[in-house]
Protein backbone atom coordinates (compact mmCIF):
# COMPACT_ATOMS: atom_id res chain seq x y z
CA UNK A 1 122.35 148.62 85.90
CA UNK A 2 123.16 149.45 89.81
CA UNK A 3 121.69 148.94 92.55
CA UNK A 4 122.74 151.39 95.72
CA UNK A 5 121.90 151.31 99.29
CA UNK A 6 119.89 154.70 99.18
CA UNK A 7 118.19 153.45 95.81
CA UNK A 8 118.78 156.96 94.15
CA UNK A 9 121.16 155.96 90.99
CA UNK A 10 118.37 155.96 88.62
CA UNK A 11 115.23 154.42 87.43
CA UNK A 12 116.52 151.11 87.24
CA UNK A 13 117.97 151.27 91.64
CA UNK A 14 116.11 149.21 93.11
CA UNK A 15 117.72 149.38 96.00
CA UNK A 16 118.69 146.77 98.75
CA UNK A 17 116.13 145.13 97.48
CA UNK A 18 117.68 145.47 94.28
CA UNK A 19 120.75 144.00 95.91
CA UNK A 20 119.29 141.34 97.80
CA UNK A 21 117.36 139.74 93.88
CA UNK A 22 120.76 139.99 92.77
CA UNK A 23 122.58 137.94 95.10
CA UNK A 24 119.58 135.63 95.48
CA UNK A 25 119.43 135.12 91.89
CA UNK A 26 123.02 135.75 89.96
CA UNK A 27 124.98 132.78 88.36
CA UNK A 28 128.36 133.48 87.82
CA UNK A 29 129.91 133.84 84.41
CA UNK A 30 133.11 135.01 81.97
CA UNK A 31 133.18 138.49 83.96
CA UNK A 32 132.85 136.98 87.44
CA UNK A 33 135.83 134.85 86.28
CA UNK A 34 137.96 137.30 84.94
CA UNK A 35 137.81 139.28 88.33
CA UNK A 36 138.32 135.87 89.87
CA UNK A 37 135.63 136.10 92.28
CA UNK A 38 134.43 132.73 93.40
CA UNK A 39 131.68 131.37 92.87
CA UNK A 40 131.81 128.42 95.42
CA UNK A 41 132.70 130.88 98.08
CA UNK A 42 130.23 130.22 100.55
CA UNK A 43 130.43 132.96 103.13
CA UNK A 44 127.22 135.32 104.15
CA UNK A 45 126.25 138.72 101.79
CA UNK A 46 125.55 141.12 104.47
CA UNK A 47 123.86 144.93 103.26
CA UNK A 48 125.02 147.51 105.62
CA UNK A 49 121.62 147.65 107.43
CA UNK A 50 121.24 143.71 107.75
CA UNK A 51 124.79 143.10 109.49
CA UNK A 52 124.48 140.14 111.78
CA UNK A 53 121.17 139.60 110.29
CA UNK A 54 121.03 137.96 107.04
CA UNK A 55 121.37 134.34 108.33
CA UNK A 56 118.23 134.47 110.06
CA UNK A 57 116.03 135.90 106.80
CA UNK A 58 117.01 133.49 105.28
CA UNK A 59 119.88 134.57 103.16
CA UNK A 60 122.67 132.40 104.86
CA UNK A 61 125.26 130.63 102.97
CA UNK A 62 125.23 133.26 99.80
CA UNK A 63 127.87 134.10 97.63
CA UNK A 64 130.22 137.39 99.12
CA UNK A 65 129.84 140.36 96.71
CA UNK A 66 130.83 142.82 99.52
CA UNK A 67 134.24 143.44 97.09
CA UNK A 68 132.09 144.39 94.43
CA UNK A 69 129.15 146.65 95.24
């Protein structure tokens, strides 16, 4: 399943939204690991249309998946 920006992949895009449950929610596991992203990285996710704002909804101090979407 993705999740895009414009939430027009398919049925299953939910979006930013999409985005932001994913990041909020995701534990890392074997596939995480074998791109060796890490997990104890504690820098900010930012969506293109939340830049500079993420911190103050909340969403400060989240794992960086910027490399990967």
């Amino acid at each position: 399943m993705t999740h895009t920006t414009s939430g027009l992949s398919g049925s299953g895009d939910f979006g930013e939204e999409g985005i932001k449950s994913f990041v909020r929610d995701h534990e890392c596991g074997p596939v995480c690991k074998a791109m060796k992203l890490d997990d104890e990285d504690e820098s900010e996710v930012e969506t293109p249309r939340d830049s500079g704002k993420a911190e103050e909804q909340g969403q400060g101090n989240r794992r960086h998946w910027a490399t990967v979407l």
